[in-house]
N, C-alpha and C. Protein backbone atom coordinates (compact mmCIF):
# COMPACT_ATOMS: atom_id res chain seq x y z
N UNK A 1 -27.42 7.17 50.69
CA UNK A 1 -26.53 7.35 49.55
C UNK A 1 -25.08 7.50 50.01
N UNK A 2 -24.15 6.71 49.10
CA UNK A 2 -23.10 7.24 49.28
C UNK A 2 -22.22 7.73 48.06
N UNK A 3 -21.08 8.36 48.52
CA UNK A 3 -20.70 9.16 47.47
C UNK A 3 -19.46 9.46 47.76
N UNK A 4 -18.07 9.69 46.93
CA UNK A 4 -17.13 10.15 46.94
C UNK A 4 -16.75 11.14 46.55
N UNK A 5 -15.83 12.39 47.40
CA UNK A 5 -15.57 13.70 46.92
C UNK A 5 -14.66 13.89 46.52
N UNK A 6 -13.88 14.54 45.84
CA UNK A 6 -12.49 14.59 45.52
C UNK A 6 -12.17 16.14 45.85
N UNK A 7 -11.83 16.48 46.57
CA UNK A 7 -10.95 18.14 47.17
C UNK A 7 -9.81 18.15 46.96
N UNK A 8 -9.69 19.78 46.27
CA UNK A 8 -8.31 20.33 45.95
C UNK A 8 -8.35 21.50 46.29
N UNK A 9 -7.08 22.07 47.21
CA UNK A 9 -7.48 23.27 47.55
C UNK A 9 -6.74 24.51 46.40
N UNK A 10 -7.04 25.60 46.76
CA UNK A 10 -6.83 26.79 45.75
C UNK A 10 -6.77 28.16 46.38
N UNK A 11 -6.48 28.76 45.40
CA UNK A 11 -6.76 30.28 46.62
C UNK A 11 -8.34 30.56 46.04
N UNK A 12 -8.64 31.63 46.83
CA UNK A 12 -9.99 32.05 46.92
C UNK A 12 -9.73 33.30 45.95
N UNK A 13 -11.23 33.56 45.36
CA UNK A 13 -11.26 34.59 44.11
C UNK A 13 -12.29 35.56 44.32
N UNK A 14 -12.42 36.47 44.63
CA UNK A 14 -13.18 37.46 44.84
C UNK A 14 -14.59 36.91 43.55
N UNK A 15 -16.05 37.01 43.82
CA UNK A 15 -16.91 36.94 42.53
C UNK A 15 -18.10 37.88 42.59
N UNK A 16 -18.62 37.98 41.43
CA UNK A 16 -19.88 39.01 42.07
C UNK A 16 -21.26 37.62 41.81
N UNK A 17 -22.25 38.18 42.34
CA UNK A 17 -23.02 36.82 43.19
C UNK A 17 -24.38 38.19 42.87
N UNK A 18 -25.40 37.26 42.29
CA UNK A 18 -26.59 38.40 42.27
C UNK A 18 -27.92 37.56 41.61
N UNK A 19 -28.97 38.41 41.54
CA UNK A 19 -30.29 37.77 40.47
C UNK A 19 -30.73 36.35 40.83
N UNK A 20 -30.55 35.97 39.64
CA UNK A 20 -31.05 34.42 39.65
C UNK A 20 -30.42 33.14 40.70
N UNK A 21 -29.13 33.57 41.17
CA UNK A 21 -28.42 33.07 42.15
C UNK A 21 -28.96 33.37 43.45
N UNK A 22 -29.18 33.98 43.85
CA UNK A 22 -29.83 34.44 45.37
C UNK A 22 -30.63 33.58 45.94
N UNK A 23 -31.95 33.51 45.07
CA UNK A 23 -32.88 32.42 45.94
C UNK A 23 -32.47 30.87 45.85
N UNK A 24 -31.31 30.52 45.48
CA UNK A 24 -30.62 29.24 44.83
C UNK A 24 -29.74 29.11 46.41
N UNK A 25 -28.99 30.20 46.81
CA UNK A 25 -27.75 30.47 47.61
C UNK A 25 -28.64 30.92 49.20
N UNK A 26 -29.12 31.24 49.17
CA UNK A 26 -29.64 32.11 50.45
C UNK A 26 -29.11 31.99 51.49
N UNK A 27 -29.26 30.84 51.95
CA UNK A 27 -28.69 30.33 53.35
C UNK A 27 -27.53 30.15 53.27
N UNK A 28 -26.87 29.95 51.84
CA UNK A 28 -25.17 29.67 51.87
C UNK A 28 -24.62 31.05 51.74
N UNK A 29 -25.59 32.36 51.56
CA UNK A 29 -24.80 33.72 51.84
C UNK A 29 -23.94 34.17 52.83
N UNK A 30 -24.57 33.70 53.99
CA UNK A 30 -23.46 34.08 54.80
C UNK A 30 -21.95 33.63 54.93
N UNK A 31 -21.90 32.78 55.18
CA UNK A 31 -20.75 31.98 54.83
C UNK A 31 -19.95 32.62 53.36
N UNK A 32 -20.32 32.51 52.54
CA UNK A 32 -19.87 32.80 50.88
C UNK A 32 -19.41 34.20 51.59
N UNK A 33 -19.60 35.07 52.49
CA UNK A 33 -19.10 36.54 52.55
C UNK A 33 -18.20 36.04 53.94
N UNK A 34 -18.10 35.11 54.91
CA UNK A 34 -17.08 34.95 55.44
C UNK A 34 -15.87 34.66 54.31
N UNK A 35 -15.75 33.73 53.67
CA UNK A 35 -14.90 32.79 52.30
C UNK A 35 -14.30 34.08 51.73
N UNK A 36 -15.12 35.31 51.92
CA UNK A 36 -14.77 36.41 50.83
C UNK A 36 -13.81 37.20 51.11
N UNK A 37 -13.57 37.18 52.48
CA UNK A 37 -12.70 37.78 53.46
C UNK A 37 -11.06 37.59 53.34
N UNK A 38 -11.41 36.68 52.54
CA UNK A 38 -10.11 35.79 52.65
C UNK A 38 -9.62 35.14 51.33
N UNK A 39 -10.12 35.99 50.07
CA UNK A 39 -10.18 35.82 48.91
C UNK A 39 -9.61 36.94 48.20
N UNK A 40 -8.76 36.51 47.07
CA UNK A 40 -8.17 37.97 46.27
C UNK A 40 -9.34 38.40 45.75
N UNK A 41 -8.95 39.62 45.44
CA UNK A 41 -9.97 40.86 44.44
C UNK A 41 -11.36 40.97 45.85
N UNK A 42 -12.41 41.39 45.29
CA UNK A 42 -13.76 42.05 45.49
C UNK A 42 -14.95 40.92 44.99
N UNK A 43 -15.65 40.62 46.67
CA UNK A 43 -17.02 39.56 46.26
C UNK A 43 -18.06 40.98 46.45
N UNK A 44 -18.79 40.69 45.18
CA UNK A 44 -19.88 41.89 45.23
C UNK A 44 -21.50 40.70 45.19
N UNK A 45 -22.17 41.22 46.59
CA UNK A 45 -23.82 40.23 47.01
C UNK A 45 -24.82 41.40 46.75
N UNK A 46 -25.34 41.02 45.54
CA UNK A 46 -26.31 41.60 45.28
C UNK A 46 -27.88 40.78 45.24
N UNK A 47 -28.88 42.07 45.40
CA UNK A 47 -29.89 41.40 45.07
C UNK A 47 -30.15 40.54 46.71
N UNK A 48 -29.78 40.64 47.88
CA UNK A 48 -29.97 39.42 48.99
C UNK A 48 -31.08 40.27 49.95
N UNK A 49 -31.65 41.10 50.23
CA UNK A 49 -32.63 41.74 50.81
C UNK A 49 -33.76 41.22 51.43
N UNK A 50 -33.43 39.67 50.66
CA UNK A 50 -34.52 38.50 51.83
C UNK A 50 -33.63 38.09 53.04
N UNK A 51 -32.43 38.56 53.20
CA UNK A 51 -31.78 38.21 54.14
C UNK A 51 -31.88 38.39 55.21
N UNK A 52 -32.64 40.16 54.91
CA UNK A 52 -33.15 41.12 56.06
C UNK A 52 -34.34 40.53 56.88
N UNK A 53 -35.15 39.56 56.48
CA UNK A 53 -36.23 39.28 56.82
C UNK A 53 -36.19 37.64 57.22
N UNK A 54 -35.86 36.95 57.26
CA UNK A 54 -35.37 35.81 57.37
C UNK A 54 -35.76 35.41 59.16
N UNK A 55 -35.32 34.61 59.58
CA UNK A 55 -35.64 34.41 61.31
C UNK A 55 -35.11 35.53 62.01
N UNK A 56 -33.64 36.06 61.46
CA UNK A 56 -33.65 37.21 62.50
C UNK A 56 -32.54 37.69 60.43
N UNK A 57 -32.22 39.13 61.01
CA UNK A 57 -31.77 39.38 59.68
C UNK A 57 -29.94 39.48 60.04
N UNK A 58 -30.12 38.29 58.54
CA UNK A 58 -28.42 37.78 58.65
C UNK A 58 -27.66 38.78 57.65
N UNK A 59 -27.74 39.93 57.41
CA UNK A 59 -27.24 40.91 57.13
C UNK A 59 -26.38 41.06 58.15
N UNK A 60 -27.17 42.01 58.47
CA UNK A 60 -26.68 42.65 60.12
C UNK A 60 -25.89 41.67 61.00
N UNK A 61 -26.19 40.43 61.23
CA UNK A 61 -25.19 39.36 62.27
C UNK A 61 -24.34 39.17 61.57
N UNK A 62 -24.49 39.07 59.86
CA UNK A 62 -23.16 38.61 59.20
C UNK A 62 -22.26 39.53 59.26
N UNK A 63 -22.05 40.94 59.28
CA UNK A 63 -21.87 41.91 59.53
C UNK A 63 -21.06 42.41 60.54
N UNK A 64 -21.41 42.00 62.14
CA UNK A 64 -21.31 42.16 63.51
C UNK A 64 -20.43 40.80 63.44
N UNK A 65 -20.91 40.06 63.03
CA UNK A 65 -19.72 38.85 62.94
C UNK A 65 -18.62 38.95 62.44
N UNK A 66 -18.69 39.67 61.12
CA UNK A 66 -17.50 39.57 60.04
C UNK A 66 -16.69 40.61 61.19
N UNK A 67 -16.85 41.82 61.73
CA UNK A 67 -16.29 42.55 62.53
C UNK A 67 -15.48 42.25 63.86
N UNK A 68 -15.90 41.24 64.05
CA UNK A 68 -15.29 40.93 65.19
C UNK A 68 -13.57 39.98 64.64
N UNK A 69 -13.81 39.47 63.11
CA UNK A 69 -12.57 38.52 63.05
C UNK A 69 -11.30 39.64 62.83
């Protein structure tokens, strides 16, 4: 397939992220809380507690990661 994207950039917006979104997002959580870092207002991740359990738990690395920038 191919396909064309069209990108515009913007500033970043703090959002809250929870429920029915989670098992949709999972793997794009981490990242979405790097993005957040660097976004006005407050990203609130709720509800992600499968994160903990995952191949290794990306809580905690996202965490130890976000700390180091």
């Amino acid at each position: 397939p191919v396909a064309d994207i069209l990108a515009k950039s913007s500033s970043l917006k703090g959002i809250d992220i929870g429920g029915e979104m989670i098992p949709k997002a999972i793997d794009e959580l981490p990242i979405i809380a790097v993005a957040s870092c660097f976004a006005e207002g407050t990203t609130n991740i709720k509800d992600a507690a499968e994160l903990r359990v995952k191949e290794t738990d990306r809580i905690e690395s996202t965490v130890s990661e976000l700390k180091k920038m």
